[in-house]
Protein backbone atom coordinates (compact mmCIF):
# COMPACT_ATOMS: atom_id res chain seq x y z
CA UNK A 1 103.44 -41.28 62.70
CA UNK A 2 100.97 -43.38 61.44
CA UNK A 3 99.88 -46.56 59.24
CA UNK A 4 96.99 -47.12 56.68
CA UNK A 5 95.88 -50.49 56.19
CA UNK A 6 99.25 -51.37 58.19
CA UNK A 7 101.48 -49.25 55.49
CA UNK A 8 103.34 -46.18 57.14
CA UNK A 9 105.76 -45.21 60.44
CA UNK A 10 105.29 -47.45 63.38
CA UNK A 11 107.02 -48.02 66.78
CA UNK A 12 108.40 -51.37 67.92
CA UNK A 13 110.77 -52.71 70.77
CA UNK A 14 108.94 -50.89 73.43
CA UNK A 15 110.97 -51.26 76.37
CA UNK A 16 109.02 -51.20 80.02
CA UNK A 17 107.86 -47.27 81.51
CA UNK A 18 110.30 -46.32 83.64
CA UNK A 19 109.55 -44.19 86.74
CA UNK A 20 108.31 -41.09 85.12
CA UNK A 21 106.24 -42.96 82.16
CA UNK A 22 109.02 -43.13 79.68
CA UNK A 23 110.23 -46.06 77.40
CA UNK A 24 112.78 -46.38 74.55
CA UNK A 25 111.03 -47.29 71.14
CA UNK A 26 112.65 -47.47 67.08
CA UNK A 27 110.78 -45.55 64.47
CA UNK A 28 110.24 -48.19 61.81
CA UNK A 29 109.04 -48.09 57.89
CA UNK A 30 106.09 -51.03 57.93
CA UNK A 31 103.96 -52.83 55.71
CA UNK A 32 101.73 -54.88 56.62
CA UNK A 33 102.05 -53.84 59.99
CA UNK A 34 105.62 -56.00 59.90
CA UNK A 35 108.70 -53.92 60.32
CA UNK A 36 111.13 -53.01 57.01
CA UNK A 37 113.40 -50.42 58.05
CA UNK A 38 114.22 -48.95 61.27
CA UNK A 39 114.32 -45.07 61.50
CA UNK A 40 115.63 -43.81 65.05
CA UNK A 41 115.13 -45.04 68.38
CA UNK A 42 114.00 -42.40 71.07
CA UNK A 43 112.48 -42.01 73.98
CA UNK A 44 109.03 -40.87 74.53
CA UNK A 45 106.44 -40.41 76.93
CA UNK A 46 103.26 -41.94 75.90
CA UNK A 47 99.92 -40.99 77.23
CA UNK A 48 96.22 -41.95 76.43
CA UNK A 49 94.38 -38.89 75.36
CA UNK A 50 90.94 -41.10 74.35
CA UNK A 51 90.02 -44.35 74.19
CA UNK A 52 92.26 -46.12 71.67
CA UNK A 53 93.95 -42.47 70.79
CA UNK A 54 96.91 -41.92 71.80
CA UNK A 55 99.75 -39.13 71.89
CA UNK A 56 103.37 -39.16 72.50
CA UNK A 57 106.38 -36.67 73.26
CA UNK A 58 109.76 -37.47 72.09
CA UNK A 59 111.90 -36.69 75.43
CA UNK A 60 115.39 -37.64 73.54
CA UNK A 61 117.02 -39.14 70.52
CA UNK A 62 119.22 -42.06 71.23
CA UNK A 63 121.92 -44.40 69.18
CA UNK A 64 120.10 -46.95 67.34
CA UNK A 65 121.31 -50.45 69.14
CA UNK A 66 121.53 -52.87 66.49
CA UNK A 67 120.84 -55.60 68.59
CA UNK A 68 117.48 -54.35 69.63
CA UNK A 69 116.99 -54.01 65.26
CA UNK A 70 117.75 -57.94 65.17
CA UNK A 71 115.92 -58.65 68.00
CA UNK A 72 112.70 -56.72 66.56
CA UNK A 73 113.04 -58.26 63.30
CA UNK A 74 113.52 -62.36 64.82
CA UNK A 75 109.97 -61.55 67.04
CA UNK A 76 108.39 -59.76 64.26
CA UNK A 77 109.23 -62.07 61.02
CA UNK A 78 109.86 -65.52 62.89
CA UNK A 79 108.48 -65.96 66.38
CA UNK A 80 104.78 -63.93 66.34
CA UNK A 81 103.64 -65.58 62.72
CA UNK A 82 104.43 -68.80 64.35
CA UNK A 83 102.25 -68.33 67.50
CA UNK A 84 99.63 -67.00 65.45
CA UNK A 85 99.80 -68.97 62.97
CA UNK A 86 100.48 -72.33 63.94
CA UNK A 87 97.18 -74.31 64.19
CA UNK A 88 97.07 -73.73 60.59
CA UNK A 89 100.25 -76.35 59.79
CA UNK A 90 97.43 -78.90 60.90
CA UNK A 91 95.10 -78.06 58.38
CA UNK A 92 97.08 -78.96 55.68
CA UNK A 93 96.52 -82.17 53.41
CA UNK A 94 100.33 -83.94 54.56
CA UNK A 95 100.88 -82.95 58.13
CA UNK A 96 97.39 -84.42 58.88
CA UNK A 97 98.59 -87.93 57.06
CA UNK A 98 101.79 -88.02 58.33
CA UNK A 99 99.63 -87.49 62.46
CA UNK A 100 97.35 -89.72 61.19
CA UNK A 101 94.52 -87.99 60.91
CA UNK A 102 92.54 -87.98 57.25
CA UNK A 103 90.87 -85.36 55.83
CA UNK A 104 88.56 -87.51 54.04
CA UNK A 105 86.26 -90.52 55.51
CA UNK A 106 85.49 -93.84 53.78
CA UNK A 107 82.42 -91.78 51.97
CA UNK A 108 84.81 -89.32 50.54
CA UNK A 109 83.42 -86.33 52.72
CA UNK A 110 85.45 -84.50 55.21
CA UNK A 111 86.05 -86.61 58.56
CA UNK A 112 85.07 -84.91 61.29
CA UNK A 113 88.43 -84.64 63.35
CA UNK A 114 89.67 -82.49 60.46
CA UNK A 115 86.72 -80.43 60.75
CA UNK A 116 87.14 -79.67 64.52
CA UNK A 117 90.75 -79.34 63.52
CA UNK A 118 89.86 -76.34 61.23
CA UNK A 119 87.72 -74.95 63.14
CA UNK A 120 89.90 -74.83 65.94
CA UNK A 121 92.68 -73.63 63.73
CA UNK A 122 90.42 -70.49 62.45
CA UNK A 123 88.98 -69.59 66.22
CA UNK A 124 92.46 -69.60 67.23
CA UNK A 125 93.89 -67.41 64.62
CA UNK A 126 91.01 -64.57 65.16
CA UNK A 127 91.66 -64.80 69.06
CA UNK A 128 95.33 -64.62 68.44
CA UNK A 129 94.74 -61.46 66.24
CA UNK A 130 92.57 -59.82 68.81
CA UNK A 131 94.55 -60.26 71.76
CA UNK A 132 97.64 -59.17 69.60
CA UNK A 133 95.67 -55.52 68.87
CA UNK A 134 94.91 -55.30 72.74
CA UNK A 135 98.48 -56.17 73.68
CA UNK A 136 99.53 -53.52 71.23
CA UNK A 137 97.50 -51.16 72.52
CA UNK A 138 98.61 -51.10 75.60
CA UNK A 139 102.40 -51.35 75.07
CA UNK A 140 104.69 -48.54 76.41
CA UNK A 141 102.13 -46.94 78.80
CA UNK A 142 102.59 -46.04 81.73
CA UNK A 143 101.15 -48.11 84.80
């Protein structure tokens, strides 16, 4: 299993360790590091072998539930793109006229609220991003 430039096999719907270390996870076909298709859903033991390496041992094979495929598929397509993305609805031309903020001053430059308010908008995305790749990390391991 594995992704190049977010293109390959990756797991998502990681359910909480249980007890022994184990959580339920689907198989999916990405692109873009957003699920396509789901595979299989299994089982599997995951353990940290180095820093930011890690390996996993299918314990069982279960019955795909398709509730946990529309579930995946809401979080991954509607809810994280919003909360990643959201600052960025501000930085465009109409949404800042219709809050009352303009883009341009009386001199025909940028005002300066915009300004902070794209600034903002990009700090926030990269931060997003980062803690996105930590949560990822650490998904599905064990305590």
């Amino acid at each position: 299993m594995s992704t190049i430039n977010g293109i390959g096999t990756r797991f998502y719907g990681f359910t909480k360790p249980d007890r022994d270390g184990n959580c339920k996870v689907t198989k999916w076909i990405a692109f873009m590091y957003l699920p396509f298709v789901p595979l299989k859903t299994m089982t599997i033991k995951r353990e940290v072998t180095k820093p930011h390496i890690f390996q996993f041992n299918v314990v069982k094979y279960e019955k795909m539930k398709y509730t946990d495929v529309l579930m995946t598929y809401f979080c991954s397509w509607i809810i994280m793109p919003l909360l990643i993305g959201w600052p960025m609805i501000l930085c465009i031309r109409e949404v800042s006229e219709k809050m009352g903020v303009s883009i341009e001053d009386s001199s025909g430059r940028l005002s300066d609220i915009w300004t902070v308010m794209f600034a903002f908008a990009i700090i926030y995305f990269i931060i997003a991003l980062l803690k996105l790749k930590s949560w990822d990390e650490k998904r599905g391991l064990p305590f």
